[in-house]
PDB file of N, CA and C in Angstrom:
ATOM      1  N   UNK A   1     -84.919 -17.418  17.311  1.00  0.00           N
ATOM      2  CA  UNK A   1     -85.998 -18.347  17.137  1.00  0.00           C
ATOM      3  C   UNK A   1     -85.605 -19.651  17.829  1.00  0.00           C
ATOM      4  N   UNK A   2     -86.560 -20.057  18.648  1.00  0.00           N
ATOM      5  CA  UNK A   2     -86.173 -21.409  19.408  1.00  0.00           C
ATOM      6  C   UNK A   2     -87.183 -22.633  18.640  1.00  0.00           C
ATOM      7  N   UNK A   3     -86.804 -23.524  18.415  1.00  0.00           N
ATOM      8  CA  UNK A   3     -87.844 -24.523  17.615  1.00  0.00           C
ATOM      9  C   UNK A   3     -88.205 -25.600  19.119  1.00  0.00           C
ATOM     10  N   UNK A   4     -89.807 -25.585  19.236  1.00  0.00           N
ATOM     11  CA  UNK A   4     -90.239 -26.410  20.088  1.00  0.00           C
ATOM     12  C   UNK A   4     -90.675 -28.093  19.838  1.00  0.00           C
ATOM     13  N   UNK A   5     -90.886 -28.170  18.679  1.00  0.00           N
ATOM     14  CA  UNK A   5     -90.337 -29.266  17.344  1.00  0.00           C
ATOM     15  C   UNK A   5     -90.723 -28.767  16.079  1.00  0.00           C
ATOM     16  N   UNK A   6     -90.149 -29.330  15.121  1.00  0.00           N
ATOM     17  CA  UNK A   6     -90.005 -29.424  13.672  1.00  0.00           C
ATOM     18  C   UNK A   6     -91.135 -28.791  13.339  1.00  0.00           C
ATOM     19  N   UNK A   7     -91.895 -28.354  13.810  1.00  0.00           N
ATOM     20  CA  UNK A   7     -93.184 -27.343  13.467  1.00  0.00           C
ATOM     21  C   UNK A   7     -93.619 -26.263  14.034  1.00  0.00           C
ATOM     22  N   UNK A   8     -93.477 -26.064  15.300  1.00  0.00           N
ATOM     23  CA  UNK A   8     -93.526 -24.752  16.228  1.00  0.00           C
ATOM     24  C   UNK A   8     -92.401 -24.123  16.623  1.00  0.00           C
ATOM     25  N   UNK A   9     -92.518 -23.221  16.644  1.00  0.00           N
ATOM     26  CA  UNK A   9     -91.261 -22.291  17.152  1.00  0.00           C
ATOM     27  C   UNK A   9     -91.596 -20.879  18.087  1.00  0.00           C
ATOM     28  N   UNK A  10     -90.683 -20.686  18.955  1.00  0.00           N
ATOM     29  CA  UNK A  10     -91.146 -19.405  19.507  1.00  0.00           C
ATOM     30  C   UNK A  10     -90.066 -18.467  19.090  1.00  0.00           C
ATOM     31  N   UNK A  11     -90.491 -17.091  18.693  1.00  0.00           N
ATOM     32  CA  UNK A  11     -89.924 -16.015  18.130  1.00  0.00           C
ATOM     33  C   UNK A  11     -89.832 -14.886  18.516  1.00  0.00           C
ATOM     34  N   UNK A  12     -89.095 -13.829  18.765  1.00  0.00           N
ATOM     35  CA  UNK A  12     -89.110 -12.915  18.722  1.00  0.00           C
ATOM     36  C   UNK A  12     -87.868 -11.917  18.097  1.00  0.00           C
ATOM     37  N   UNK A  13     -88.583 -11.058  17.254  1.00  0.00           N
ATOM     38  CA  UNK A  13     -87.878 -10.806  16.269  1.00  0.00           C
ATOM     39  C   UNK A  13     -87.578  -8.933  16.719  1.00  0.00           C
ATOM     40  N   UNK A  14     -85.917  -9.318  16.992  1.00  0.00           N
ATOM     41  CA  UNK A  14     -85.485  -7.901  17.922  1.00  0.00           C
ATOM     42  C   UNK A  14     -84.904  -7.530  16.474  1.00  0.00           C
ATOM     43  N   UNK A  15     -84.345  -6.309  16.946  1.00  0.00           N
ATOM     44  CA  UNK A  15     -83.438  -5.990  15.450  1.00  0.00           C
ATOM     45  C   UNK A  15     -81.737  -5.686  15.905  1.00  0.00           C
ATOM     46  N   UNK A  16     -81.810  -6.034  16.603  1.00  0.00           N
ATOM     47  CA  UNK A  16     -79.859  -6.446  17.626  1.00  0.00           C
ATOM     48  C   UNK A  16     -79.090  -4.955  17.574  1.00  0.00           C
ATOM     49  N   UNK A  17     -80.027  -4.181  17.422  1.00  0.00           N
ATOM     50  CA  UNK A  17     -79.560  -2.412  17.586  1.00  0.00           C
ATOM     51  C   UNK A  17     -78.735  -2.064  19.327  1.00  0.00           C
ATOM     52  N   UNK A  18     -79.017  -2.864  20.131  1.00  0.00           N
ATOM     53  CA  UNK A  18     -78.366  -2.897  21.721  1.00  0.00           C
ATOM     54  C   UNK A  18     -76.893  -3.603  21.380  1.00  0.00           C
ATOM     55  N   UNK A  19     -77.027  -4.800  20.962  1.00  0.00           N
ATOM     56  CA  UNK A  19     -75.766  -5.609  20.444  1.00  0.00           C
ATOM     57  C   UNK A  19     -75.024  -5.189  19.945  1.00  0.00           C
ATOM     58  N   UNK A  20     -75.462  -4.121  18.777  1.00  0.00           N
ATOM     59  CA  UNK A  20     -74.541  -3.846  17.624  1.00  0.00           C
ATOM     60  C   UNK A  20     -73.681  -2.319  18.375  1.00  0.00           C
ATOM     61  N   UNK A  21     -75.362  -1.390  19.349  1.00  0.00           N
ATOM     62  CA  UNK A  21     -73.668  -0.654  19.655  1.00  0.00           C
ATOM     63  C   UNK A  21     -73.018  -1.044  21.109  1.00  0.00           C
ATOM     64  N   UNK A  22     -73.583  -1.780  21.243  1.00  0.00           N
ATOM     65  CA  UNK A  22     -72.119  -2.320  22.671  1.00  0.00           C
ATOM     66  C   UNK A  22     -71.108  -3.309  21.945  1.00  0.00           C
ATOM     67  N   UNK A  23     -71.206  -3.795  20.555  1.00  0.00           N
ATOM     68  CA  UNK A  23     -70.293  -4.080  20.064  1.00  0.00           C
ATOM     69  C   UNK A  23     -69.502  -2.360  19.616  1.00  0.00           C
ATOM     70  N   UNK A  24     -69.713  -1.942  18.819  1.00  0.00           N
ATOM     71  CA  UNK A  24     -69.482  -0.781  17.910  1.00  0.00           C
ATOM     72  C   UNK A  24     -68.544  -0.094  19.584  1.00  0.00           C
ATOM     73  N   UNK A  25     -69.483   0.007  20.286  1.00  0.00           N
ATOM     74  CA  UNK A  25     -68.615   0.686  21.459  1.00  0.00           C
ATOM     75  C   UNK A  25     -67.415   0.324  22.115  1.00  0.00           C
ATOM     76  N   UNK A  26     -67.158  -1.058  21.853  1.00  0.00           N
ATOM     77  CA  UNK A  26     -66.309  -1.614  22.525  1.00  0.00           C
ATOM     78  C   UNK A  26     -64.978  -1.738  21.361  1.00  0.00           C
ATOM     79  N   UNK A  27     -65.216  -1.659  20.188  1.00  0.00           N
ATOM     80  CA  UNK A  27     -64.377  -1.292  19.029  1.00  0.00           C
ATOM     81  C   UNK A  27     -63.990   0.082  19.111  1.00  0.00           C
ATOM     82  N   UNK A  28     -64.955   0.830  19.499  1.00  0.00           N
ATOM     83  CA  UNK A  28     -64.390   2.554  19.033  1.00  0.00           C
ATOM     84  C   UNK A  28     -63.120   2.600  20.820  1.00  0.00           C
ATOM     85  N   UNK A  29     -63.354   1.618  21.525  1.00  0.00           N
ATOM     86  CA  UNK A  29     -62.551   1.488  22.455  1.00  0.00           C
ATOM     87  C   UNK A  29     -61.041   1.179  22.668  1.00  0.00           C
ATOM     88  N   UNK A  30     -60.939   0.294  21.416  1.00  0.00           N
ATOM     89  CA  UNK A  30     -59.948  -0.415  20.898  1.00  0.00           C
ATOM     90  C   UNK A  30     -59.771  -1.758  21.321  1.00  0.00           C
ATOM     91  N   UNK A  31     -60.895  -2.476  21.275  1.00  0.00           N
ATOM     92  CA  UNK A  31     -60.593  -3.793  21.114  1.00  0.00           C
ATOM     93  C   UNK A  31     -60.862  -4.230  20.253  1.00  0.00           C
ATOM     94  N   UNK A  32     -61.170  -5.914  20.248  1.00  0.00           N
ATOM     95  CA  UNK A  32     -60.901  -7.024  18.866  1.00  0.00           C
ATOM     96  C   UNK A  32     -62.638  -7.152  19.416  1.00  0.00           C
ATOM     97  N   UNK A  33     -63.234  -7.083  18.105  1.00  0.00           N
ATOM     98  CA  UNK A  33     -64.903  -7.483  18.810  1.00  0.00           C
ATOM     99  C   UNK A  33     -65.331  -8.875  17.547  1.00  0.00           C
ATOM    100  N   UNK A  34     -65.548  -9.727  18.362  1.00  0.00           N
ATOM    101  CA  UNK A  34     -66.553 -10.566  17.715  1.00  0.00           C
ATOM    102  C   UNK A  34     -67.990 -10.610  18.075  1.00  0.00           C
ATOM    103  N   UNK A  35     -69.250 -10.551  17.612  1.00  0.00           N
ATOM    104  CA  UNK A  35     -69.980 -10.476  18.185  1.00  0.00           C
ATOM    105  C   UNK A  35     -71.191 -11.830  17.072  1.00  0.00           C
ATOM    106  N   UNK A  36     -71.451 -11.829  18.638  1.00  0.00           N
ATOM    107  CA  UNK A  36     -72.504 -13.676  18.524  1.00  0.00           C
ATOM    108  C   UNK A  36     -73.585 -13.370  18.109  1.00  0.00           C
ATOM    109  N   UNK A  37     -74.232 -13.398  17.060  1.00  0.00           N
ATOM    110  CA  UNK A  37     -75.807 -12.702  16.805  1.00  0.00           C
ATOM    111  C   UNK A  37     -76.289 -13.107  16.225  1.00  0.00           C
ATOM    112  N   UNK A  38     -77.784 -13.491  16.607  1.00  0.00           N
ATOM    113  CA  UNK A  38     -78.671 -14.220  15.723  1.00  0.00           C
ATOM    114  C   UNK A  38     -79.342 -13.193  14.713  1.00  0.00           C
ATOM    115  N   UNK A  39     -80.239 -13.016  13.800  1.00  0.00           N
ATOM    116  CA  UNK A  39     -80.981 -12.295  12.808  1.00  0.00           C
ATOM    117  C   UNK A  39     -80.714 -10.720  13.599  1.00  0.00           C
ATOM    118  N   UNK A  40     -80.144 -10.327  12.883  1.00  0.00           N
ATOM    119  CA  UNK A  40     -80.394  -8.453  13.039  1.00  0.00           C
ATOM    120  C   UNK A  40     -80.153  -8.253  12.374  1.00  0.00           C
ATOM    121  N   UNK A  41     -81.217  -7.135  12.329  1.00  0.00           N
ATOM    122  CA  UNK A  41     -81.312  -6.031  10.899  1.00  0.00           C
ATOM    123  C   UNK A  41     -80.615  -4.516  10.977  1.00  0.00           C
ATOM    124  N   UNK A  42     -79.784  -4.381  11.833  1.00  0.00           N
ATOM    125  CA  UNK A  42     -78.406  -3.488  11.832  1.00  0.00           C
ATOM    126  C   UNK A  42     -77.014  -3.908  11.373  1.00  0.00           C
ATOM    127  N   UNK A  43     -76.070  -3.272  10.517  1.00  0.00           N
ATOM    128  CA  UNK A  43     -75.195  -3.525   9.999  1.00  0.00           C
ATOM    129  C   UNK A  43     -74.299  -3.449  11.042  1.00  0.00           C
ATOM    130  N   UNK A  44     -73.191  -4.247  11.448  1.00  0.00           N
ATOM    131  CA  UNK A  44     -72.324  -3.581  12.154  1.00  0.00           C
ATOM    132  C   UNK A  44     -71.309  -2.941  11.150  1.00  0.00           C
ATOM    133  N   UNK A  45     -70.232  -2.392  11.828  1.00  0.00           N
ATOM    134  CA  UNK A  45     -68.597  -2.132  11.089  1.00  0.00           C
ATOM    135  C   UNK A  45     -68.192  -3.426  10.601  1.00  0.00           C
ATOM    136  N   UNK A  46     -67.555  -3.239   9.444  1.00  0.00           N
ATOM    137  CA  UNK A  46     -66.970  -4.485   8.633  1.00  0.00           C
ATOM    138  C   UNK A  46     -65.700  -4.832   9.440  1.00  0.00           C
ATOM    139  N   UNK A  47     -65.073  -3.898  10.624  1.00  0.00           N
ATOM    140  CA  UNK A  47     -64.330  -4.490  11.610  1.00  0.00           C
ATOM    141  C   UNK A  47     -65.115  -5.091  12.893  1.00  0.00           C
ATOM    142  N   UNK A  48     -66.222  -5.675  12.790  1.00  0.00           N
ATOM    143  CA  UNK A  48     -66.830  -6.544  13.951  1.00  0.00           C
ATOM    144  C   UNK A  48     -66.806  -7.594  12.970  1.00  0.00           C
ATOM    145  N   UNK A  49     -66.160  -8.681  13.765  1.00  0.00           N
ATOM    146  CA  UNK A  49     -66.193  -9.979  13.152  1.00  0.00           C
ATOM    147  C   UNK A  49     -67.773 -11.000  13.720  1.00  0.00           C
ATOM    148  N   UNK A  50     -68.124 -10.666  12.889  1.00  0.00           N
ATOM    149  CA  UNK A  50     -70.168 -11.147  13.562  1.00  0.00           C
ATOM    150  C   UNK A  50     -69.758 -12.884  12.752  1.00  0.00           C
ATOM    151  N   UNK A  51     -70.716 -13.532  14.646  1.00  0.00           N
ATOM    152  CA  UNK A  51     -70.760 -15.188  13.821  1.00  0.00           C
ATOM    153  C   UNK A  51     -72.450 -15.414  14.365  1.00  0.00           C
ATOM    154  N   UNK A  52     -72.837 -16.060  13.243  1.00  0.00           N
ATOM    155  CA  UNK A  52     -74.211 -15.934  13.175  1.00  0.00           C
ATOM    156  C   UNK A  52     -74.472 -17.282  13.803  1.00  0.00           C
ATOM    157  N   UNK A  53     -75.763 -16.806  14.828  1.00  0.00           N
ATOM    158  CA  UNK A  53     -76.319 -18.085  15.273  1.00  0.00           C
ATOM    159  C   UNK A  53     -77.649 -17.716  15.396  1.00  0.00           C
ATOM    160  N   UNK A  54     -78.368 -18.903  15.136  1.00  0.00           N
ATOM    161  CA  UNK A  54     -79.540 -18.606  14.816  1.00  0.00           C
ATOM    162  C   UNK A  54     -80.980 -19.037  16.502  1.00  0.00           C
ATOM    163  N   UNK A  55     -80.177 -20.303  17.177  1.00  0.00           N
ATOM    164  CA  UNK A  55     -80.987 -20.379  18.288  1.00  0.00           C
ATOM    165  C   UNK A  55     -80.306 -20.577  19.244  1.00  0.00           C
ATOM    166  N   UNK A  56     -80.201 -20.479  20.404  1.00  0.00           N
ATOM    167  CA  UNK A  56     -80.105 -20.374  22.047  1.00  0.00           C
ATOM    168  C   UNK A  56     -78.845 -21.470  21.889  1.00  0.00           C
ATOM    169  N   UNK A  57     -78.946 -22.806  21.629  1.00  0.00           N
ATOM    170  CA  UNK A  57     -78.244 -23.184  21.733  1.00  0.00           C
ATOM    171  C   UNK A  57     -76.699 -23.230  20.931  1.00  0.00           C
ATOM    172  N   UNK A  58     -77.010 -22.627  19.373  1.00  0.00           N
ATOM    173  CA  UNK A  58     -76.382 -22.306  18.626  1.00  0.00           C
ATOM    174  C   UNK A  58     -75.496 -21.410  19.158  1.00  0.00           C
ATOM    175  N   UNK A  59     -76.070 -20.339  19.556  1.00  0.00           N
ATOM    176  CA  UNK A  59     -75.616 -18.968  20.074  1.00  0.00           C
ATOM    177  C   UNK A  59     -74.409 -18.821  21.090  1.00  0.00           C
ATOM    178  N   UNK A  60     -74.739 -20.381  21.962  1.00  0.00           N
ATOM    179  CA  UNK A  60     -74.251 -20.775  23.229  1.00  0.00           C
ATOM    180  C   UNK A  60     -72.700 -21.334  22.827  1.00  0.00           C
ATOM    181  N   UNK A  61     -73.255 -22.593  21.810  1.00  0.00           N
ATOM    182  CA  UNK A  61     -71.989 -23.423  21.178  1.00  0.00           C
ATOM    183  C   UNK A  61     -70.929 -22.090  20.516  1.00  0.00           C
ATOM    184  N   UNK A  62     -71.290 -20.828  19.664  1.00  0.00           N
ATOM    185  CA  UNK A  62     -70.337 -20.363  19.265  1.00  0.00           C
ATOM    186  C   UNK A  62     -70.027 -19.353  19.946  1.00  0.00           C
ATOM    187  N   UNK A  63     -70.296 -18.827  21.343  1.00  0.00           N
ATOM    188  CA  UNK A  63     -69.946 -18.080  22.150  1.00  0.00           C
ATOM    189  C   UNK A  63     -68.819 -18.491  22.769  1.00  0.00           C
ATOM    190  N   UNK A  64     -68.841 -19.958  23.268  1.00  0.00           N
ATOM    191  CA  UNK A  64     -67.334 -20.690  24.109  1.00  0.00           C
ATOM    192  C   UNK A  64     -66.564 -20.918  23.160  1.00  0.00           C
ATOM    193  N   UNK A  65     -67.442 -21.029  21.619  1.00  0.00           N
ATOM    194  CA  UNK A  65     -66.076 -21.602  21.048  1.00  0.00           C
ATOM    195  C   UNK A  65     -65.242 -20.067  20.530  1.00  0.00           C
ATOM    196  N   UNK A  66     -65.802 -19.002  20.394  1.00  0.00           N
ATOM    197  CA  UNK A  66     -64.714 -17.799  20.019  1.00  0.00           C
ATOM    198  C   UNK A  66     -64.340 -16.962  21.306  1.00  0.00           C
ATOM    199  N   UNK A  67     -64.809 -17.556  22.724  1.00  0.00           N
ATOM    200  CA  UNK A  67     -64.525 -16.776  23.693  1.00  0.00           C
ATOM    201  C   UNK A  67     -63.131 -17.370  24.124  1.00  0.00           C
ATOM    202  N   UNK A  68     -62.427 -18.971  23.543  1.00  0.00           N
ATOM    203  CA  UNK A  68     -61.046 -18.747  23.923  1.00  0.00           C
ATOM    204  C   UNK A  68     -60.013 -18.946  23.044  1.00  0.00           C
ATOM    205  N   UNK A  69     -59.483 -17.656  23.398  1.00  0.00           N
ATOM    206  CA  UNK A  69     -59.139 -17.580  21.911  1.00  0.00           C
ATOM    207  C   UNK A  69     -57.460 -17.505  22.161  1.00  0.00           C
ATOM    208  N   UNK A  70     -56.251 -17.534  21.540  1.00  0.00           N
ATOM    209  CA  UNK A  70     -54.884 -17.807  21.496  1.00  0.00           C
ATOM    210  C   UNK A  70     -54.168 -16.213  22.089  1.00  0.00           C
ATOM    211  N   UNK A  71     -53.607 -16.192  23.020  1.00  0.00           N
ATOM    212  CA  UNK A  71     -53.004 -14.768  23.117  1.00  0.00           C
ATOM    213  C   UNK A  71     -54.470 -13.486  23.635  1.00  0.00           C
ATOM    214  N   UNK A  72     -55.406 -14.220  24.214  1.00  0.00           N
ATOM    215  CA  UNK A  72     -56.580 -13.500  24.916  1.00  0.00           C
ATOM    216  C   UNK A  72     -55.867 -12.781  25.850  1.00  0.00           C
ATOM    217  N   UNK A  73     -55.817 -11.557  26.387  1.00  0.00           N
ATOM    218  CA  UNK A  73     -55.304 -10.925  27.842  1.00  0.00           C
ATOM    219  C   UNK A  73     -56.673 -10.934  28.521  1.00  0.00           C
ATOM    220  N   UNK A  74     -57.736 -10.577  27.952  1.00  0.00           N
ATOM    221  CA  UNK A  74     -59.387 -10.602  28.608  1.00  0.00           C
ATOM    222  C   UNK A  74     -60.443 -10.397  27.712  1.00  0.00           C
ATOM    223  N   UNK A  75     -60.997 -10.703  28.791  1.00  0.00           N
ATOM    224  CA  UNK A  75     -62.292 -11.356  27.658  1.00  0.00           C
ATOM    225  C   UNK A  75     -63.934 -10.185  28.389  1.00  0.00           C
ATOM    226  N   UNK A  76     -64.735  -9.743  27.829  1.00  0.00           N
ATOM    227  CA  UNK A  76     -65.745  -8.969  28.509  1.00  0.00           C
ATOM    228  C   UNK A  76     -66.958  -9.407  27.409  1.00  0.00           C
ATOM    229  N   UNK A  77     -68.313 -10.134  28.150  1.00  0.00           N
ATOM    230  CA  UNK A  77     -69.132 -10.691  27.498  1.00  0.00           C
ATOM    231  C   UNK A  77     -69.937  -9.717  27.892  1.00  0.00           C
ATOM    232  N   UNK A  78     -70.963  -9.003  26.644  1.00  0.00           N
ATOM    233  CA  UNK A  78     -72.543  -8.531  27.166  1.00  0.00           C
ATOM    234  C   UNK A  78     -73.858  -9.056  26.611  1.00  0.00           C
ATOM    235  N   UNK A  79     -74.501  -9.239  26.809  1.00  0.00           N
ATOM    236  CA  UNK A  79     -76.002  -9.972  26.725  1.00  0.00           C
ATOM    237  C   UNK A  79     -76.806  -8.979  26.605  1.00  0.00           C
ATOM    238  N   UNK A  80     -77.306  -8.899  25.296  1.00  0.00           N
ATOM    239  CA  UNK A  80     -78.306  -7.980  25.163  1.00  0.00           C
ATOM    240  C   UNK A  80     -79.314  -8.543  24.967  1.00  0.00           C
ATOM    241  N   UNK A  81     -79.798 -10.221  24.801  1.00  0.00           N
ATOM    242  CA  UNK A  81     -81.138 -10.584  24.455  1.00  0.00           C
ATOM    243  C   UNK A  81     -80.586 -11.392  25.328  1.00  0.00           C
ATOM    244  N   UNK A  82     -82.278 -12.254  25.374  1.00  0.00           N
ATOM    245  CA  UNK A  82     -82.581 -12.783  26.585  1.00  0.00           C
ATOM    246  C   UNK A  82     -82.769 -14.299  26.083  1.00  0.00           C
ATOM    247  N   UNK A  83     -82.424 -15.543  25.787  1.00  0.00           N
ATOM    248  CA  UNK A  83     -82.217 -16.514  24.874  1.00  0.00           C
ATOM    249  C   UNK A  83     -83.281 -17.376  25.417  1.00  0.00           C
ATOM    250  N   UNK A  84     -84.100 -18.040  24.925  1.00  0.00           N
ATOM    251  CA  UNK A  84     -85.365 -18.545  25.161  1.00  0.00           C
ATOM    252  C   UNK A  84     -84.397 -20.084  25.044  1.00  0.00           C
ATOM    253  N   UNK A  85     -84.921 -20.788  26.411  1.00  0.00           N
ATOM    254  CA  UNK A  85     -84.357 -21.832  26.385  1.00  0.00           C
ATOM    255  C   UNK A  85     -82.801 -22.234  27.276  1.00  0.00           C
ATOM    256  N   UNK A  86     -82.912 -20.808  27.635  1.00  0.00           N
ATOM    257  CA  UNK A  86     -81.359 -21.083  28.122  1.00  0.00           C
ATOM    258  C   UNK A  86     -81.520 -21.540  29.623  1.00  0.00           C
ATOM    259  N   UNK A  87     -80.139 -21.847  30.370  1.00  0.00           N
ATOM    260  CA  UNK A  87     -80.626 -22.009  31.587  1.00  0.00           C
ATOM    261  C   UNK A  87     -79.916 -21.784  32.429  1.00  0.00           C
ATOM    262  N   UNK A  88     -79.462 -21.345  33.364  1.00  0.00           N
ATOM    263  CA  UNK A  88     -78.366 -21.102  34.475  1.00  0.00           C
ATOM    264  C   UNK A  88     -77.032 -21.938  34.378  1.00  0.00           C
ATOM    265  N   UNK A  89     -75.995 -21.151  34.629  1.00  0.00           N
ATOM    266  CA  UNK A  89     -74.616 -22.479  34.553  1.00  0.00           C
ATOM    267  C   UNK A  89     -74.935 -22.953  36.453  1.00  0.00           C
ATOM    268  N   UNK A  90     -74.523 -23.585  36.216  1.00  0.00           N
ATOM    269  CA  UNK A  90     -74.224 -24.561  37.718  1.00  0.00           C
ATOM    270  C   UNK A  90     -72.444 -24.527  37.929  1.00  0.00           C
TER     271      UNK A  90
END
């Protein structure tokens, strides 16, 4: 949900079933998965460490902040929604 001000908002309400198994997949792989997700109505594994964000920019702020992380060898980001509001890095 992106808020356009304090009264409108634009929405779309996915159910993060793409997210959850390219997370789930990347665990049954053997890595460490955190995964960034706003409202979904799929459970992941209680070994995906899920941090909830609720809009575009939220989503953004806790993506850099758990993408560097102490003793990282690599890092592999996937995007399964499309974040209303976002905008190209430069």
């Amino acid at each position: 949900m992106e808020y356009i001000d304090p009264v409108r908002v634009i929405s779309n309400n996915s159910s993060g079933k793409m997210g959850v198994a390219v997370a789930e997949a990347a665990l049954n792989a053997g890595a460490e998965v955190t995964l960034v997700a706003g409202k979904i109505t799929v459970q992941p594994s209680s070994r995906i460490k899920v941090v909830d964000g609720e809009t575009a920019e939220k989503c953004s702020e806790l993506y850099t902040a758990n993408l560097v992380r102490k003793n990282t060898t690599f890092c592999i980001s996937s995007s399964c929604r499309r974040l209303a509001g976002s905008s190209p890095c430069n």
